[in-house]
N, C-alpha and C. Protein backbone atom coordinates (compact mmCIF):
# COMPACT_ATOMS: atom_id res chain seq x y z
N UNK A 1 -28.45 -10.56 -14.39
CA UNK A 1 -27.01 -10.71 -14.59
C UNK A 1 -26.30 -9.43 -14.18
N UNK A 2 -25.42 -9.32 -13.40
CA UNK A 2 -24.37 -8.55 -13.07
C UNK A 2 -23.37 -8.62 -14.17
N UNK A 3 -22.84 -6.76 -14.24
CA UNK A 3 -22.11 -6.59 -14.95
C UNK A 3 -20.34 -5.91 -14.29
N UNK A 4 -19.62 -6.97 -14.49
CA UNK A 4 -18.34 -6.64 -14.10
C UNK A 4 -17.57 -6.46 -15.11
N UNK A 5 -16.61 -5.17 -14.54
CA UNK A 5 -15.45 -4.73 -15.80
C UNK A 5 -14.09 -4.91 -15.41
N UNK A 6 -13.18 -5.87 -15.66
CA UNK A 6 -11.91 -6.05 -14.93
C UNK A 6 -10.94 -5.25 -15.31
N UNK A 7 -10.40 -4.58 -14.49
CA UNK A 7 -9.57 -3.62 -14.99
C UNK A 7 -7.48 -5.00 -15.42
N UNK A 8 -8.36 -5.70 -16.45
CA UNK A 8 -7.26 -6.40 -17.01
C UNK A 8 -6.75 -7.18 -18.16
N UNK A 9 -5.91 -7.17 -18.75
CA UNK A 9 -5.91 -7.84 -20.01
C UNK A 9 -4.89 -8.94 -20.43
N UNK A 10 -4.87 -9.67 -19.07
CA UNK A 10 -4.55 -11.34 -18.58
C UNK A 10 -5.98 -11.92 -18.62
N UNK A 11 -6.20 -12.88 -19.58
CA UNK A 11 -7.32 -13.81 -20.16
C UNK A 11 -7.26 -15.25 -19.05
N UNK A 12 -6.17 -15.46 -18.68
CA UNK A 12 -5.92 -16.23 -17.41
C UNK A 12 -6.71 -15.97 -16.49
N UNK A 13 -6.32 -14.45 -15.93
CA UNK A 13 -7.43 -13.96 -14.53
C UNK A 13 -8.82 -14.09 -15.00
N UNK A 14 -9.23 -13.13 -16.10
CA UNK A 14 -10.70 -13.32 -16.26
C UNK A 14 -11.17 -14.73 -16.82
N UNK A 15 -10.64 -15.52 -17.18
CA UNK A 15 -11.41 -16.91 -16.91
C UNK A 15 -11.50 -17.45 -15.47
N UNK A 16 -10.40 -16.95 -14.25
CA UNK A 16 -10.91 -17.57 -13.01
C UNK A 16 -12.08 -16.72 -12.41
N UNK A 17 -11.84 -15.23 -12.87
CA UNK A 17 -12.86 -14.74 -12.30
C UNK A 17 -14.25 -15.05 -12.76
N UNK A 18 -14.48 -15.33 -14.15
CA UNK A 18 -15.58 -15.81 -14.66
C UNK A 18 -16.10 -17.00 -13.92
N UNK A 19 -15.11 -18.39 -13.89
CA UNK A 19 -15.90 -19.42 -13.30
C UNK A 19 -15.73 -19.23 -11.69
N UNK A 20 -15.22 -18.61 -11.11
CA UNK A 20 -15.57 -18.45 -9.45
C UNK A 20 -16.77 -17.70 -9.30
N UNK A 21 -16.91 -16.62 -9.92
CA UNK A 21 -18.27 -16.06 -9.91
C UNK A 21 -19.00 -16.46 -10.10
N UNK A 22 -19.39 -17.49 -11.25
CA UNK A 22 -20.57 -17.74 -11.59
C UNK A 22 -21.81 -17.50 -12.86
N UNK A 23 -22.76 -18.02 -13.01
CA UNK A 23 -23.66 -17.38 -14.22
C UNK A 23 -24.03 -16.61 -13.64
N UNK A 24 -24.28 -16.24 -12.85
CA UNK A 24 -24.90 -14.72 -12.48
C UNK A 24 -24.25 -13.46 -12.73
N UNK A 25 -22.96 -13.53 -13.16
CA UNK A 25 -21.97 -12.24 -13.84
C UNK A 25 -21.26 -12.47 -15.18
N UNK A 26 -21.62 -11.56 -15.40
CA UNK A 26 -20.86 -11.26 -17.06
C UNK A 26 -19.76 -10.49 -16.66
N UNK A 27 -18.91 -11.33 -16.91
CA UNK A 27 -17.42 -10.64 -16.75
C UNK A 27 -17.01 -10.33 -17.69
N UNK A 28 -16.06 -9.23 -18.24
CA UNK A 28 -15.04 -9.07 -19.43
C UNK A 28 -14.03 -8.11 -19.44
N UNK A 29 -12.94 -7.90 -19.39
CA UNK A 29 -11.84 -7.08 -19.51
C UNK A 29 -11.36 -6.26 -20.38
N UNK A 30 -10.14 -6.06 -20.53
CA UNK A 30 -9.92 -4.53 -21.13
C UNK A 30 -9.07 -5.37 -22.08
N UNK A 31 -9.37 -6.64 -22.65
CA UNK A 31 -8.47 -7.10 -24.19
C UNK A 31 -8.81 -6.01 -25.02
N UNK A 32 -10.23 -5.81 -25.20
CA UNK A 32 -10.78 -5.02 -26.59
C UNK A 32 -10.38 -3.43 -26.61
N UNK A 33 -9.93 -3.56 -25.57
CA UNK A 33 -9.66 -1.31 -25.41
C UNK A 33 -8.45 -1.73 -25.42
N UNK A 34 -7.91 -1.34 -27.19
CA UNK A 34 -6.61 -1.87 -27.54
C UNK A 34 -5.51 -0.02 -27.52
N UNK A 35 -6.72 0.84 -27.41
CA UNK A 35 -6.16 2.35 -27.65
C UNK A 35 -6.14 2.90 -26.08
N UNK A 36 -6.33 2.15 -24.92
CA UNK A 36 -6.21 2.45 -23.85
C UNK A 36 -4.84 1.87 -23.48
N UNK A 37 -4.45 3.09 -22.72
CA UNK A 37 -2.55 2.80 -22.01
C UNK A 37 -2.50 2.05 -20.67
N UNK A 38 -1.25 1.75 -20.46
CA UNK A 38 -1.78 0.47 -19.63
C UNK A 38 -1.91 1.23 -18.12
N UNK A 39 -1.71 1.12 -17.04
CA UNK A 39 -1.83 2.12 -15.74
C UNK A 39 -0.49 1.84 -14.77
N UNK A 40 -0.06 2.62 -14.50
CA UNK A 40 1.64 2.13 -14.09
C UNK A 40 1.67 1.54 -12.76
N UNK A 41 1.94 0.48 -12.00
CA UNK A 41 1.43 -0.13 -11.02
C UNK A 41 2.86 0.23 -10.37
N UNK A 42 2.96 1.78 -9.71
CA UNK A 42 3.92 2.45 -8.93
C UNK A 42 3.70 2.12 -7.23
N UNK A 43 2.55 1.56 -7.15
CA UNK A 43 2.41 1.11 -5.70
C UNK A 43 3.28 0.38 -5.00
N UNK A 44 3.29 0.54 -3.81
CA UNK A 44 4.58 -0.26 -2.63
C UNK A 44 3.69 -1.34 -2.56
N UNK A 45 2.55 -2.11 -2.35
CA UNK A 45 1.76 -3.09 -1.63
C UNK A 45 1.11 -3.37 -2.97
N UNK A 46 0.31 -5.01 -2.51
CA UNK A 46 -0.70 -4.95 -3.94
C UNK A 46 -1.84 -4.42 -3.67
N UNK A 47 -2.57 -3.98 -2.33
CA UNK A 47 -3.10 -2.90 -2.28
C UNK A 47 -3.63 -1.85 -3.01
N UNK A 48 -2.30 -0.93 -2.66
CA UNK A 48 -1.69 0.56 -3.41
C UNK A 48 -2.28 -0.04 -5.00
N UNK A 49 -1.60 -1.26 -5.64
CA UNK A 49 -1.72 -1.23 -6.81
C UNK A 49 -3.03 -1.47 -7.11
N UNK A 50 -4.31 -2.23 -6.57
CA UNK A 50 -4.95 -2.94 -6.90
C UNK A 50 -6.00 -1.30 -7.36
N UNK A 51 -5.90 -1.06 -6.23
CA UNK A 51 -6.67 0.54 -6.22
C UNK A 51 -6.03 1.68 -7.35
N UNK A 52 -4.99 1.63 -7.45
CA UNK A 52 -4.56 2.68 -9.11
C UNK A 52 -5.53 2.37 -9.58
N UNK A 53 -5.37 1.04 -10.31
CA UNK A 53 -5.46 0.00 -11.49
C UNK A 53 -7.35 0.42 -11.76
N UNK A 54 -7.89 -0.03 -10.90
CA UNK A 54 -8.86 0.10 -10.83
C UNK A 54 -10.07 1.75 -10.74
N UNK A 55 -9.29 2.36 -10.05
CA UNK A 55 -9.79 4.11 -9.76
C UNK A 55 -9.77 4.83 -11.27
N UNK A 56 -8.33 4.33 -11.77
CA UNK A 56 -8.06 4.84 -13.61
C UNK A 56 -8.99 4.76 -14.32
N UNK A 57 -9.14 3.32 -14.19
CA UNK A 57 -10.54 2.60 -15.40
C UNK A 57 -11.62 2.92 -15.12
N UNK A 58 -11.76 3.08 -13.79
CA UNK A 58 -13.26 3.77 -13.56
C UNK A 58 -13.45 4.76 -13.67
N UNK A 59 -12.73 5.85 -14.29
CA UNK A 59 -12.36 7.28 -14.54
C UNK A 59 -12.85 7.23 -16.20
N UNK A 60 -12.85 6.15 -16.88
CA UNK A 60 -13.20 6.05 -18.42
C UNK A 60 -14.47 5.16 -18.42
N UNK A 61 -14.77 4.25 -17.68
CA UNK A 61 -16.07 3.33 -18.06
C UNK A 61 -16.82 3.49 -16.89
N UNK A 62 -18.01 3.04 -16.88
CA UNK A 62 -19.42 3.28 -15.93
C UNK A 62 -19.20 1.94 -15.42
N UNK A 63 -20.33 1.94 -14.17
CA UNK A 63 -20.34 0.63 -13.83
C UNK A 63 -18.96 -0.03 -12.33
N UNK A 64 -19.87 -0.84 -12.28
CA UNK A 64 -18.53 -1.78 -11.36
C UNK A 64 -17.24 -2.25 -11.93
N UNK A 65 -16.10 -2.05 -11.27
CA UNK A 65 -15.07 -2.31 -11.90
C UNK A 65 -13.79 -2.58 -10.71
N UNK A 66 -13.25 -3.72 -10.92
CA UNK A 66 -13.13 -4.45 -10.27
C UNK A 66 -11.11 -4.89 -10.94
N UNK A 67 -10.12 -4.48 -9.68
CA UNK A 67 -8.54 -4.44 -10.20
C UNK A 67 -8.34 -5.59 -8.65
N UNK A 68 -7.69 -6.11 -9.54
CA UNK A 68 -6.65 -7.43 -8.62
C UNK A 68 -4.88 -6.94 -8.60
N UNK A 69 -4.23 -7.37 -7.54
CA UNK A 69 -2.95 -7.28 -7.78
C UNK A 69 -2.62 -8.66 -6.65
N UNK A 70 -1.72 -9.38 -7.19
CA UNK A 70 -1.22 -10.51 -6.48
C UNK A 70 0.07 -10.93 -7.01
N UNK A 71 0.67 -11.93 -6.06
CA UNK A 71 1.88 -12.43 -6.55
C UNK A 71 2.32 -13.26 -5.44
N UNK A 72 3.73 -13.57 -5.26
CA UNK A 72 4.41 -14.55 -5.01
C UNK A 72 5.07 -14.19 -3.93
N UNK A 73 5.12 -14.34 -2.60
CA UNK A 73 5.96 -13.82 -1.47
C UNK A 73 6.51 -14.94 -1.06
N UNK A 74 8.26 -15.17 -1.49
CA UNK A 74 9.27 -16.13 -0.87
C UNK A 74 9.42 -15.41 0.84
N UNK A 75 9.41 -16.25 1.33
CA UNK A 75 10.42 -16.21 2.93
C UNK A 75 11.91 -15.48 2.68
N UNK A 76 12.37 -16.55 2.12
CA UNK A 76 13.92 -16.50 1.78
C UNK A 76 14.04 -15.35 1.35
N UNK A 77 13.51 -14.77 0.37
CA UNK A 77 13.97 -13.34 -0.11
C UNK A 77 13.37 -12.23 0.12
N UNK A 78 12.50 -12.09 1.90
CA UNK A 78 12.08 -11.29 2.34
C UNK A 78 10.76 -10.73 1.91
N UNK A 79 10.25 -11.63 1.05
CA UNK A 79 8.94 -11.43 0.55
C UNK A 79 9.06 -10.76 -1.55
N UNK A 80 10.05 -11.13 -1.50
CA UNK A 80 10.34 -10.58 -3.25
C UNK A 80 9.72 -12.04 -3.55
N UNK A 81 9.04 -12.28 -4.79
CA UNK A 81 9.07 -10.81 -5.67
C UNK A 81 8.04 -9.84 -5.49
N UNK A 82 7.17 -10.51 -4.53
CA UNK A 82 5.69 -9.72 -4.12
C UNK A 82 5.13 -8.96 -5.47
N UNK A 83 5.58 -7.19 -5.41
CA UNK A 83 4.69 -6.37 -6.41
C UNK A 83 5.13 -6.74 -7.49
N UNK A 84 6.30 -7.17 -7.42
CA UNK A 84 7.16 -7.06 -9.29
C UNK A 84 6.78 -8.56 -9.24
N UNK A 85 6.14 -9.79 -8.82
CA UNK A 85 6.22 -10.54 -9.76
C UNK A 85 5.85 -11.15 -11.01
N UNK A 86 5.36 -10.11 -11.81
CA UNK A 86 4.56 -10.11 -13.08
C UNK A 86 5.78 -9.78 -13.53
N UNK A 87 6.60 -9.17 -13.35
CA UNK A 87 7.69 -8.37 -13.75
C UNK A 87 9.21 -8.94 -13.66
N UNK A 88 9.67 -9.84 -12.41
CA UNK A 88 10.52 -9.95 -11.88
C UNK A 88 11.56 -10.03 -12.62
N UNK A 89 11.66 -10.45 -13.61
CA UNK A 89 12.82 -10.74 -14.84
C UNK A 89 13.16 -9.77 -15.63
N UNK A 90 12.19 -8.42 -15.61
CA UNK A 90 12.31 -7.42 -16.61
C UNK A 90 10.57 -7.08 -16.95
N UNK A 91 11.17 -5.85 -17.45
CA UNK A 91 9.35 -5.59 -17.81
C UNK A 91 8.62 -6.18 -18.65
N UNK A 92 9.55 -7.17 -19.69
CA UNK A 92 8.86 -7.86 -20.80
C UNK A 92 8.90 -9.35 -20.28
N UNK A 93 8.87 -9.70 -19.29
CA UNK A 93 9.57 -11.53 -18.76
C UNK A 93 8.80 -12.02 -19.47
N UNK A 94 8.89 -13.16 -19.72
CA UNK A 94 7.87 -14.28 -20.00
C UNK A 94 7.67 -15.26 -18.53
N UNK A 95 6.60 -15.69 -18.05
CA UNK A 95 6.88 -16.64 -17.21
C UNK A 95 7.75 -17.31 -16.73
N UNK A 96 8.24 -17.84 -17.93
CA UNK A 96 9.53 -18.70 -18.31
C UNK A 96 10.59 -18.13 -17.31
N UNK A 97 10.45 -17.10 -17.81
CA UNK A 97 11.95 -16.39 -17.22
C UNK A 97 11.64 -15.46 -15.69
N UNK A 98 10.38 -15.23 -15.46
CA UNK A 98 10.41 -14.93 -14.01
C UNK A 98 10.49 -16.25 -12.85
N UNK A 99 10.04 -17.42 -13.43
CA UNK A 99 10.31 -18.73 -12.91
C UNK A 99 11.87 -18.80 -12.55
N UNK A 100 13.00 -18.42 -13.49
CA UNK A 100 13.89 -18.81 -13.48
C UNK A 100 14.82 -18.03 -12.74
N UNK A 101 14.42 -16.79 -12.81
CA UNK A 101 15.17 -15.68 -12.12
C UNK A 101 14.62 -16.37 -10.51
N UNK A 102 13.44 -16.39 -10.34
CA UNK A 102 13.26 -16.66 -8.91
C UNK A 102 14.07 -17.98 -8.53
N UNK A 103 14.31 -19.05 -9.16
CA UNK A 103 14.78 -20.27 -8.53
C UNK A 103 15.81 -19.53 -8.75
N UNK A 104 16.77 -19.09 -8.78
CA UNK A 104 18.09 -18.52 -9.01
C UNK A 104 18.32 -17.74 -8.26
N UNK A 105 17.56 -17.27 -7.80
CA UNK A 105 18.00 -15.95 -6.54
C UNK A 105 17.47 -16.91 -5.45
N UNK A 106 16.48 -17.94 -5.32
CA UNK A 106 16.43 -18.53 -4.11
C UNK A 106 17.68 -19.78 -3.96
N UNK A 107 18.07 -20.20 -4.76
CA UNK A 107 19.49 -20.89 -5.10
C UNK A 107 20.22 -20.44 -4.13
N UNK A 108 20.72 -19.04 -4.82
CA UNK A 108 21.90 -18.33 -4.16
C UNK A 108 21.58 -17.73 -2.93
N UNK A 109 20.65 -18.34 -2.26
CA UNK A 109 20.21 -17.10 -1.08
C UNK A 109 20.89 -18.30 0.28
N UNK A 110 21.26 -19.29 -0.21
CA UNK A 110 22.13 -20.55 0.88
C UNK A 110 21.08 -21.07 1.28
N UNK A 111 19.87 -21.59 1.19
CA UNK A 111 18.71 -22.29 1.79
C UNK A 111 18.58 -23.44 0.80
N UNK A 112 17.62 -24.48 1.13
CA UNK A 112 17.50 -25.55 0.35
C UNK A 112 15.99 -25.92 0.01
N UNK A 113 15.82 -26.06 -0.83
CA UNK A 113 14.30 -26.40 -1.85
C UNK A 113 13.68 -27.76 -0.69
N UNK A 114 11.94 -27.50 -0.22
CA UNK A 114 11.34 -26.65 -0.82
C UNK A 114 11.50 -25.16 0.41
N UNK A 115 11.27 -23.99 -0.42
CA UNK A 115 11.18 -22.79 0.46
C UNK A 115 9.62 -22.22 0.69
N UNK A 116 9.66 -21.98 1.85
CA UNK A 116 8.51 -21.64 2.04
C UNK A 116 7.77 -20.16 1.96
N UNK A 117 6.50 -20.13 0.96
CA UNK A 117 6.16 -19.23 0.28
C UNK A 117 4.20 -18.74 0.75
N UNK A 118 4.05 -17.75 -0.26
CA UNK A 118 2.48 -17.50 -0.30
C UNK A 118 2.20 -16.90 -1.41
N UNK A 119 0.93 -17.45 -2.04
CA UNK A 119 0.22 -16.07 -3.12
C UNK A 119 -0.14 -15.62 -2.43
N UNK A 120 -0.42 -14.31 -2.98
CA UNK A 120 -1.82 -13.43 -2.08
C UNK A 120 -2.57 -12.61 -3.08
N UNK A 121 -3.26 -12.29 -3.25
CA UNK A 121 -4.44 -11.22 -3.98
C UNK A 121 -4.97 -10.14 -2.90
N UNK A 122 -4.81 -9.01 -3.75
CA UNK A 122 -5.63 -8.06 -3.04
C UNK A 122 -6.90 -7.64 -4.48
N UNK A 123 -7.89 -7.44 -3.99
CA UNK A 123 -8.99 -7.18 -5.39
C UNK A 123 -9.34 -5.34 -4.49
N UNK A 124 -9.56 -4.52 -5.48
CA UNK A 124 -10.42 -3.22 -5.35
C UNK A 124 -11.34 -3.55 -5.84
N UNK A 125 -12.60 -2.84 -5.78
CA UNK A 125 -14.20 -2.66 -6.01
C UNK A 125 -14.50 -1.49 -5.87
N UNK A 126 -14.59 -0.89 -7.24
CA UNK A 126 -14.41 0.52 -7.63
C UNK A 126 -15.70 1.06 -8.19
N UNK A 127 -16.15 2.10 -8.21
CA UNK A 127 -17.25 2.50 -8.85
C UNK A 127 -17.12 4.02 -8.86
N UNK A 128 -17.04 5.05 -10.40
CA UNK A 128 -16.92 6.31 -10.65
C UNK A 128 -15.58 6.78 -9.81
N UNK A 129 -14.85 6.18 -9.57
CA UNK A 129 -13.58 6.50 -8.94
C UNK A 129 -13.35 6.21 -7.32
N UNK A 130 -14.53 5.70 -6.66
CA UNK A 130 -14.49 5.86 -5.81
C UNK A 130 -14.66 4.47 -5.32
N UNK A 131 -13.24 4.22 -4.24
CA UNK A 131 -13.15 2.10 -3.47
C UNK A 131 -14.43 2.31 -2.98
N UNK A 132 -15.04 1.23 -3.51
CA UNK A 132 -16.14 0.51 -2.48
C UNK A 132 -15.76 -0.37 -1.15
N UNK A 133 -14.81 -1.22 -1.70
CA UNK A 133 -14.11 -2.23 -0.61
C UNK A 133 -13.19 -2.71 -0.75
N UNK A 134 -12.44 -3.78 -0.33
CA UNK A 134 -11.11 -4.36 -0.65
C UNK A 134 -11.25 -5.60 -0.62
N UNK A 135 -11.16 -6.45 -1.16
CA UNK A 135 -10.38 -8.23 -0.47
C UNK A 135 -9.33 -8.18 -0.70
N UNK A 136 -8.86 -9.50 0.08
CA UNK A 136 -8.21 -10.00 0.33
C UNK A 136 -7.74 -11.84 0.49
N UNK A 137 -6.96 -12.04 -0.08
CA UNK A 137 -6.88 -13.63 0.23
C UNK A 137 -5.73 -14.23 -0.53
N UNK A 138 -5.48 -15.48 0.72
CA UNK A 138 -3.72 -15.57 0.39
C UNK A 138 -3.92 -17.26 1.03
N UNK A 139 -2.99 -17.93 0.01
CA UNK A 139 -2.24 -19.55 0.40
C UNK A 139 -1.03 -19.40 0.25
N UNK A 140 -0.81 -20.86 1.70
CA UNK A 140 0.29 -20.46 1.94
C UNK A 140 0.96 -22.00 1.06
N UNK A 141 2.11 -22.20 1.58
CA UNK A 141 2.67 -23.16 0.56
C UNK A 141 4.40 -23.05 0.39
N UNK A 142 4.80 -23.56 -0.57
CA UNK A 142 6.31 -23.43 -0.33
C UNK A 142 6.74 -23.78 -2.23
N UNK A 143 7.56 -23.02 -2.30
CA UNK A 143 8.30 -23.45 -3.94
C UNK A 143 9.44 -24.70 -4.04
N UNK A 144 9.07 -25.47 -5.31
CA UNK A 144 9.75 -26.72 -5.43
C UNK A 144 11.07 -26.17 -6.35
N UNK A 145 12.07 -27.21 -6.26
CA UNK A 145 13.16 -27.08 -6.64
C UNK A 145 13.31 -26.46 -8.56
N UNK A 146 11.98 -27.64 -9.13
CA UNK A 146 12.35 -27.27 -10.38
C UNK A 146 10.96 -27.26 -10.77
N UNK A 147 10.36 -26.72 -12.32
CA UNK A 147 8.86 -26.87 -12.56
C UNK A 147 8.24 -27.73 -12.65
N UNK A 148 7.04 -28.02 -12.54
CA UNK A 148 5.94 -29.30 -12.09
C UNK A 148 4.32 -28.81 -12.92
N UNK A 149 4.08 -29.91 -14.00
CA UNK A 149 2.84 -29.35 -14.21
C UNK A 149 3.09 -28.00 -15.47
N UNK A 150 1.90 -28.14 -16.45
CA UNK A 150 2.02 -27.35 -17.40
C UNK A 150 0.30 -26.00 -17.68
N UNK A 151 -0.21 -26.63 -16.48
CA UNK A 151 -1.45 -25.74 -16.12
C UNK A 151 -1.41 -24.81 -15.24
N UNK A 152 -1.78 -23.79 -15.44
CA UNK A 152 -2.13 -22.57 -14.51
C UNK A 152 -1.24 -21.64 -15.32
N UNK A 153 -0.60 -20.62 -14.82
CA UNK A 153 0.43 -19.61 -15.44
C UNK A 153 1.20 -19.17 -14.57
N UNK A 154 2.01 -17.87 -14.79
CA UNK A 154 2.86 -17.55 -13.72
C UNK A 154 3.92 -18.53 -13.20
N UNK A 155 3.64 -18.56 -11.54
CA UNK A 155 4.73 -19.12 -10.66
C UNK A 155 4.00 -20.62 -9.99
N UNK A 156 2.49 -21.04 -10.98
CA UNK A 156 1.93 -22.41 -10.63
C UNK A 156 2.91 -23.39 -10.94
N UNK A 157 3.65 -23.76 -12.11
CA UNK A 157 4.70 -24.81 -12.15
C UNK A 157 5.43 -24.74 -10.80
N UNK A 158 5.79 -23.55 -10.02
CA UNK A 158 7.09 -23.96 -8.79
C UNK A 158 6.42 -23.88 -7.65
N UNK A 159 5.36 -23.89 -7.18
CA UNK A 159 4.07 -23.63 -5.98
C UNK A 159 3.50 -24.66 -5.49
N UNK A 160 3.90 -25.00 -4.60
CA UNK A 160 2.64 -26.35 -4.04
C UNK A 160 2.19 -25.86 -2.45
N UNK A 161 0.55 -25.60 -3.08
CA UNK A 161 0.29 -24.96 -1.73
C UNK A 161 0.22 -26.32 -0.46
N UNK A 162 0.25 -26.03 0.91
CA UNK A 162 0.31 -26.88 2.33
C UNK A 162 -0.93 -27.74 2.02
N UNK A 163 -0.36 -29.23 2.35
CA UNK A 163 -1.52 -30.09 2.20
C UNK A 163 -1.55 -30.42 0.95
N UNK A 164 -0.84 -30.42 0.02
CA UNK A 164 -1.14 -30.76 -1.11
C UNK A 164 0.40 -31.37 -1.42
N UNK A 165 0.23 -32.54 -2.38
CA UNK A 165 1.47 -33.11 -3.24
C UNK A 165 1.62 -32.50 -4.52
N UNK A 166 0.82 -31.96 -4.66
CA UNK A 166 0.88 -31.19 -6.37
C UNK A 166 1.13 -29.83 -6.24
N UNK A 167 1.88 -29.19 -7.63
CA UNK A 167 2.12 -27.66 -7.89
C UNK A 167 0.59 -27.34 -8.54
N UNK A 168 0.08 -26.28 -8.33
CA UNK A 168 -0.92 -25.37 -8.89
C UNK A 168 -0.44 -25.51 -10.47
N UNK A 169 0.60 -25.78 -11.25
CA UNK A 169 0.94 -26.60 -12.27
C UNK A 169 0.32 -27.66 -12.56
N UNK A 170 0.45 -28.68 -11.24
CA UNK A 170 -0.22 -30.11 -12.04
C UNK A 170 -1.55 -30.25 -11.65
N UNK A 171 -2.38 -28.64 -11.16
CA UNK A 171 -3.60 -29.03 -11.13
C UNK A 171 -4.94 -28.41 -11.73
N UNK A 172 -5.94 -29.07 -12.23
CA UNK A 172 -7.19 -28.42 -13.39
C UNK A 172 -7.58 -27.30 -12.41
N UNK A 173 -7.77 -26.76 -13.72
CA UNK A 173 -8.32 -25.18 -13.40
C UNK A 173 -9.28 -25.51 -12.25
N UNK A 174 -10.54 -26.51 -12.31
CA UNK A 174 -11.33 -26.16 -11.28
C UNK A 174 -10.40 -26.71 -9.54
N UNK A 175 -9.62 -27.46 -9.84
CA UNK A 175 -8.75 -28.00 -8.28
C UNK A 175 -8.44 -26.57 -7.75
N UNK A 176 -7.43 -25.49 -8.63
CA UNK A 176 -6.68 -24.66 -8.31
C UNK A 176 -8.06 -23.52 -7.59
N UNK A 177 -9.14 -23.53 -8.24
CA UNK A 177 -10.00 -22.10 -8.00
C UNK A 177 -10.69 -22.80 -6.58
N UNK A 178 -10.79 -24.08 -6.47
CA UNK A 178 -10.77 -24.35 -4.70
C UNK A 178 -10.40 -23.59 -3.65
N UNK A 179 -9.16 -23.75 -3.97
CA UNK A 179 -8.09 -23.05 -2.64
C UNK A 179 -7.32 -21.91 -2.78
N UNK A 180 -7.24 -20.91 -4.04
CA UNK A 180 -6.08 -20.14 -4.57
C UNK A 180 -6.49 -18.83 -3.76
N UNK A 181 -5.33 -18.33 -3.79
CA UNK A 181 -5.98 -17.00 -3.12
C UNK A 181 -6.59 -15.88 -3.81
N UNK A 182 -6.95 -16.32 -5.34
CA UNK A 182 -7.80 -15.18 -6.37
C UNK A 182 -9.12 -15.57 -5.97
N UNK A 183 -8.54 -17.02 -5.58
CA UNK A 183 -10.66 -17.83 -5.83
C UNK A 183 -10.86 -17.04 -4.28
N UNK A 184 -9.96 -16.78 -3.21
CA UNK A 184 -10.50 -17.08 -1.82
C UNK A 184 -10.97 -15.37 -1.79
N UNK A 185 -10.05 -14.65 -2.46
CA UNK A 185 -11.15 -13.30 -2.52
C UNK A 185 -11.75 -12.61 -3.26
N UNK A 186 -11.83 -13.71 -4.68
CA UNK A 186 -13.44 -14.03 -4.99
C UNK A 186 -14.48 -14.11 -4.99
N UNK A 187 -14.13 -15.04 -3.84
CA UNK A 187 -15.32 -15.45 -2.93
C UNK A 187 -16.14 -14.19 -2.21
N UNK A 188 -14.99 -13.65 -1.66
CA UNK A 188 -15.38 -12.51 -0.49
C UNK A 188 -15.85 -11.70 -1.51
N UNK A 189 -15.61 -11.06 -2.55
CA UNK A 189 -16.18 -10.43 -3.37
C UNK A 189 -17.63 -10.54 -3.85
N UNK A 190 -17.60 -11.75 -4.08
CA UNK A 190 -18.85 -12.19 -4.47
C UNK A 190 -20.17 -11.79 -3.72
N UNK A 191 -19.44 -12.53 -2.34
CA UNK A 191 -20.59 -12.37 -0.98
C UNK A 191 -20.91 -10.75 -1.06
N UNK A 192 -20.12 -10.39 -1.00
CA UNK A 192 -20.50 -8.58 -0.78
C UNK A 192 -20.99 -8.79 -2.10
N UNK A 193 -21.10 -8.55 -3.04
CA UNK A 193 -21.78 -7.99 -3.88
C UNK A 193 -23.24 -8.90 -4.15
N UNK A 194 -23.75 -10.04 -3.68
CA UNK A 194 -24.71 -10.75 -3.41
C UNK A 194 -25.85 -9.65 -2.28
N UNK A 195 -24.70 -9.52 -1.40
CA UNK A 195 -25.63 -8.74 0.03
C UNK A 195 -25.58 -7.35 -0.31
N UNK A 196 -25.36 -6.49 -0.90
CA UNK A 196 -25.48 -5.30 -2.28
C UNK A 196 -26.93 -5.09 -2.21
């Protein structure tokens, strides 16, 4: 068994990362390091961020350790909310309300629903401070007028990736880790660390 340390304390991510990986890794995150501060994700790209996130934590724990940064890139609004969309509403949003701020600024931007969009993930692979590698992986897709679906988190209610009639909202965890772009560089993660 492989031991992975996610530099995160969204229970959302580490359950996809758990079942995309597999029984062959013990995954677990930073819920329980309740006296650790969080790492300020000052990066321009999710990149920049994925690598803070990750270089920090590996500065306090041994082992492989492993930071994601992803989000939501509208057309219409030049690729916002991209880094901030964990954030987009304020530093405390609830989903709820980064959902809402985004249909609201794509509202007012004079275009008409659906707009065409992408997740993307960038993952670091960190060890004693030092990147091992990067993924990468991104769907593309377009945002619906209003929310759809009460599964997934984030910006899955307003997302329906290409080829599909459903929002990442109206679909089970295992539909979404098919095609998402956490599962797709996941994947790539995986492979490298298989051929390791």
């Amino acid at each position: 068994m492989r031991q992975l340390l996610l530099a995160t304390r969204n229970p959302h991510k580490t359950q996809e990362f758990s079942a995309i990986l597999g029984r062959d890794y013990v995954v677990r995150d930073l819920t329980a390091e309740t006296d650790l501060p969080a790492v300020e994700e000052t990066g321009a790209t999710f990149a920049e961020n994925a690598v803070l996130k990750a270089t920090e934590i590996s500065r306090r724990f041994p082992g492989l350790i492993v930071a994601d940064d992803s989000g939501l890139e509208a057309d219409a609004l030049n690729g916002a909310p991209g880094v901030f969309s964990a954030r987009y509403a304020g530093p405390e949003a609830t989903d709820d309300e980064n959902v809402r701020r985004l249909l609201q600024e794509l509202s007012s931007h004079g275009t008409r629903p659906p707009w065409t969009a992408r997740f993307r993930c960038v993952l670091a692979l960190v060890r004693g401070g030092e990147v091992l590698e990067m993924f990468e992986g991104a769907v593309e897709g377009r945002i619906v007028a209003s929310p759809r679906g009460s599964m997934g988190f984030g910006y899955d209610p307003v997302f329906q990736p290409v080829g599909f009639e459903r929002t990442f909202g109206e679909m089970s965890a295992d539909e979404k880790n098919r095609i998402s772009h956490r599962a797709e560089a996941i994947r790539l993660l995986r492979a490298a660390l298989a051929s390791d």
